[in-house]
N, C-alpha and C. Protein backbone atom coordinates (compact mmCIF):
# COMPACT_ATOMS: atom_id res chain seq x y z
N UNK A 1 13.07 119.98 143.27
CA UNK A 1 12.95 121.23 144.01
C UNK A 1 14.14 122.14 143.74
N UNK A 2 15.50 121.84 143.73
CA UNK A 2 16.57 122.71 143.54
C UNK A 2 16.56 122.97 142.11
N UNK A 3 16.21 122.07 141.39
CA UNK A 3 15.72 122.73 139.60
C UNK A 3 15.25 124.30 139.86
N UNK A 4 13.57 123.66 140.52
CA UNK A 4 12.72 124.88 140.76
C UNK A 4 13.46 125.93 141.22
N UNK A 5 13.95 125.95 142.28
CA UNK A 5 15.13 126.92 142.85
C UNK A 5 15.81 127.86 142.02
N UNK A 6 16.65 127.02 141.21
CA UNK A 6 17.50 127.45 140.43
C UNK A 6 16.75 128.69 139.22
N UNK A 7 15.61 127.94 138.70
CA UNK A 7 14.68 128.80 137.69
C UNK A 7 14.62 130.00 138.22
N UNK A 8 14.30 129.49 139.35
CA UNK A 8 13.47 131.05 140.17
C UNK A 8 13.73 131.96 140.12
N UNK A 9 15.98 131.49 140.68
CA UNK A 9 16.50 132.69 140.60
C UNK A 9 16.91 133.15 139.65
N UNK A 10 17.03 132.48 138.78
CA UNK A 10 17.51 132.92 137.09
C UNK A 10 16.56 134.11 136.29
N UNK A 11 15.30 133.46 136.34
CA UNK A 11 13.82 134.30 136.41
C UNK A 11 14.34 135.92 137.07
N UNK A 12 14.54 135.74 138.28
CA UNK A 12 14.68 136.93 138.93
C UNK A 12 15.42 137.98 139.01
N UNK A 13 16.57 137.30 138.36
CA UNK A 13 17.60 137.58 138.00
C UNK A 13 17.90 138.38 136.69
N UNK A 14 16.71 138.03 135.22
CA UNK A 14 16.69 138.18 134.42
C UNK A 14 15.61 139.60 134.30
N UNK A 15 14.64 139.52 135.41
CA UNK A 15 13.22 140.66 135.41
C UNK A 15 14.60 141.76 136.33
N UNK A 16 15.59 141.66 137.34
CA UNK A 16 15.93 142.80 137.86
C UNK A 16 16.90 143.68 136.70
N UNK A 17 17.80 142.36 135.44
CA UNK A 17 18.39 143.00 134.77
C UNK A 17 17.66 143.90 133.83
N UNK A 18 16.37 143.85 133.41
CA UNK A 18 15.22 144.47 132.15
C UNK A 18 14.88 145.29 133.08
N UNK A 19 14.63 145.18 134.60
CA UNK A 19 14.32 146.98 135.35
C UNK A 19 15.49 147.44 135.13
N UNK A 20 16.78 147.45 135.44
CA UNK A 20 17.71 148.29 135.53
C UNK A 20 18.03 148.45 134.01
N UNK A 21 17.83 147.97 133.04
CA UNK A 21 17.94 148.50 131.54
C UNK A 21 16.57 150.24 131.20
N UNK A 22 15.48 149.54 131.98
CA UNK A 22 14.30 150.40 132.10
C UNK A 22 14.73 151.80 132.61
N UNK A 23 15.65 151.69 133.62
CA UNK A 23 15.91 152.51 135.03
C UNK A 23 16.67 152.97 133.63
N UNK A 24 17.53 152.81 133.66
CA UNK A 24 18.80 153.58 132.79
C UNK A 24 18.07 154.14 131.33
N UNK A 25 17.28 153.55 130.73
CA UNK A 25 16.90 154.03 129.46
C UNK A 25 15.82 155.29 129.11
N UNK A 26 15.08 154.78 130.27
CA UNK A 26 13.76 155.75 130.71
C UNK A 26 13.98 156.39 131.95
N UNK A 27 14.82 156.80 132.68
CA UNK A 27 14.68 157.38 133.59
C UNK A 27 13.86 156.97 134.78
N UNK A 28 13.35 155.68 134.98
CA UNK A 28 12.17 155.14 135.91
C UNK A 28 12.97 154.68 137.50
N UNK A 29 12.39 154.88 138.12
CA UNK A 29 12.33 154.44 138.91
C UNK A 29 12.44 153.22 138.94
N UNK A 30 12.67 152.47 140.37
CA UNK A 30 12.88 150.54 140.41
C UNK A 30 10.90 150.65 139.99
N UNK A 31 10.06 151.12 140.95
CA UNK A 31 9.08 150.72 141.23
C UNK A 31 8.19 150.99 139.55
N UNK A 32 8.49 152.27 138.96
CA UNK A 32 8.02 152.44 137.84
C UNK A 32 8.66 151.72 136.76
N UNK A 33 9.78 150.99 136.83
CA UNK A 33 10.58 149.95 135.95
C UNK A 33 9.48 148.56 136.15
N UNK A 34 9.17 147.78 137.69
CA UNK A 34 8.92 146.86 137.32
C UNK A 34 7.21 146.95 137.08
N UNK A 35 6.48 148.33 137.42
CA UNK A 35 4.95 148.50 136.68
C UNK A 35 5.09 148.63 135.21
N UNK A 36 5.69 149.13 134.57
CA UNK A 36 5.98 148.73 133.30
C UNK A 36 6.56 147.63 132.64
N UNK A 37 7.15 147.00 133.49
CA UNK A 37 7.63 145.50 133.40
C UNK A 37 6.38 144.65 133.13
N UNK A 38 5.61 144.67 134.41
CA UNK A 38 3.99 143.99 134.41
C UNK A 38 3.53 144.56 133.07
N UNK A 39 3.06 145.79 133.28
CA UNK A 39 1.87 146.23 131.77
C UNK A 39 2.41 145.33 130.32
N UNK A 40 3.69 145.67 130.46
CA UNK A 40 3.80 144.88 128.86
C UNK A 40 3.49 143.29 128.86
N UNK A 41 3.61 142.84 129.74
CA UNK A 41 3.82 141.16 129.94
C UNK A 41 2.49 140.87 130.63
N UNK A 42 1.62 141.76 131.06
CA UNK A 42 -0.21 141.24 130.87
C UNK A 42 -0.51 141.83 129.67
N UNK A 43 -0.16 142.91 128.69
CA UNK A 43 -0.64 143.12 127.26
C UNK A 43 -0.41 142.25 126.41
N UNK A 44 1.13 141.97 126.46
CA UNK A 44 1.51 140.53 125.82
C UNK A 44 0.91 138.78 126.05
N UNK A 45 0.31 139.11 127.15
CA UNK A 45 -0.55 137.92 127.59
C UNK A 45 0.87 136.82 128.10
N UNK A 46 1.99 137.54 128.25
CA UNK A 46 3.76 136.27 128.49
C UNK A 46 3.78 136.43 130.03
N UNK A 47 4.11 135.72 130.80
CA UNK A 47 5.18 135.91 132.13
C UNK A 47 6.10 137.14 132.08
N UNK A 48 6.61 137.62 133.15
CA UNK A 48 7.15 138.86 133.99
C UNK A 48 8.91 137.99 133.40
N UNK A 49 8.82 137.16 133.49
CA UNK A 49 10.38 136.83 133.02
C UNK A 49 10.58 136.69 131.33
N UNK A 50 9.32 136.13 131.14
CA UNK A 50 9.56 136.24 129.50
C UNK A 50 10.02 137.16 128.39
N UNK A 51 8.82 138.51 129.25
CA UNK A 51 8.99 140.29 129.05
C UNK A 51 10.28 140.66 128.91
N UNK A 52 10.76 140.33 130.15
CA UNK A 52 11.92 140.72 130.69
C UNK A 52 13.22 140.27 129.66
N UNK A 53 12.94 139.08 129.76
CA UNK A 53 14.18 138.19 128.69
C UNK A 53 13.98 139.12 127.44
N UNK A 54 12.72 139.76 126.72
CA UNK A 54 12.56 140.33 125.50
C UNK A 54 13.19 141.64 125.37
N UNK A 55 12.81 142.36 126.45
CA UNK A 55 13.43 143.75 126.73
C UNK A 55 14.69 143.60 126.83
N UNK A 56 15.54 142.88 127.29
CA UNK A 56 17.18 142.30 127.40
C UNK A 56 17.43 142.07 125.77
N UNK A 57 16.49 141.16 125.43
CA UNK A 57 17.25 140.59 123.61
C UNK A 57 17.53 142.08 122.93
N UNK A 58 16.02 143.24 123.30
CA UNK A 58 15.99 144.08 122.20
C UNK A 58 17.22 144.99 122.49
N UNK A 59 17.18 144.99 124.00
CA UNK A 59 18.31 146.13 123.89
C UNK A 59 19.43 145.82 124.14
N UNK A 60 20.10 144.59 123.83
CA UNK A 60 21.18 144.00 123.34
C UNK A 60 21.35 144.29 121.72
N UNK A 61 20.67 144.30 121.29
CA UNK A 61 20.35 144.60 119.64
C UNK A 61 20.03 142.88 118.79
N UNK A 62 19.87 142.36 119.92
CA UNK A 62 19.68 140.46 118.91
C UNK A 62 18.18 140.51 118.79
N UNK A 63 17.76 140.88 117.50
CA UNK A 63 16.53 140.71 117.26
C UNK A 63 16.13 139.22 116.59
């Protein structure tokens, strides 16, 4: 259970840092950061943290 825990918040942790990259890059809003968060990561058919981790790699520049 504290594994699970731990994921969770890491997870959560990782989708608020890819909104606030969103927020800052695009001008969005929290709420329009994490609807665009979703759209790409049900187009991609990945998880909301996976997205997230991707949007972080790209705009870190580690492709």
């Amino acid at each position: 259970e504290l594994e699970l825990a731990k994921q969770a918040i890491a997870e959560q942790k990782t989708i608020n840092r890819a909104k606030l990259l969103l927020m800052q890059q695009l001008n969005y809003n929290e709420s329009q950061a994490h609807r665009a968060l979703q759209k790409q990561a049900m187009d991609q058919k990945i998880n909301l943290a996976e997205m997230a981790g991707l949007i972080i790699k790209v705009a870190s520049g580690k492709n």
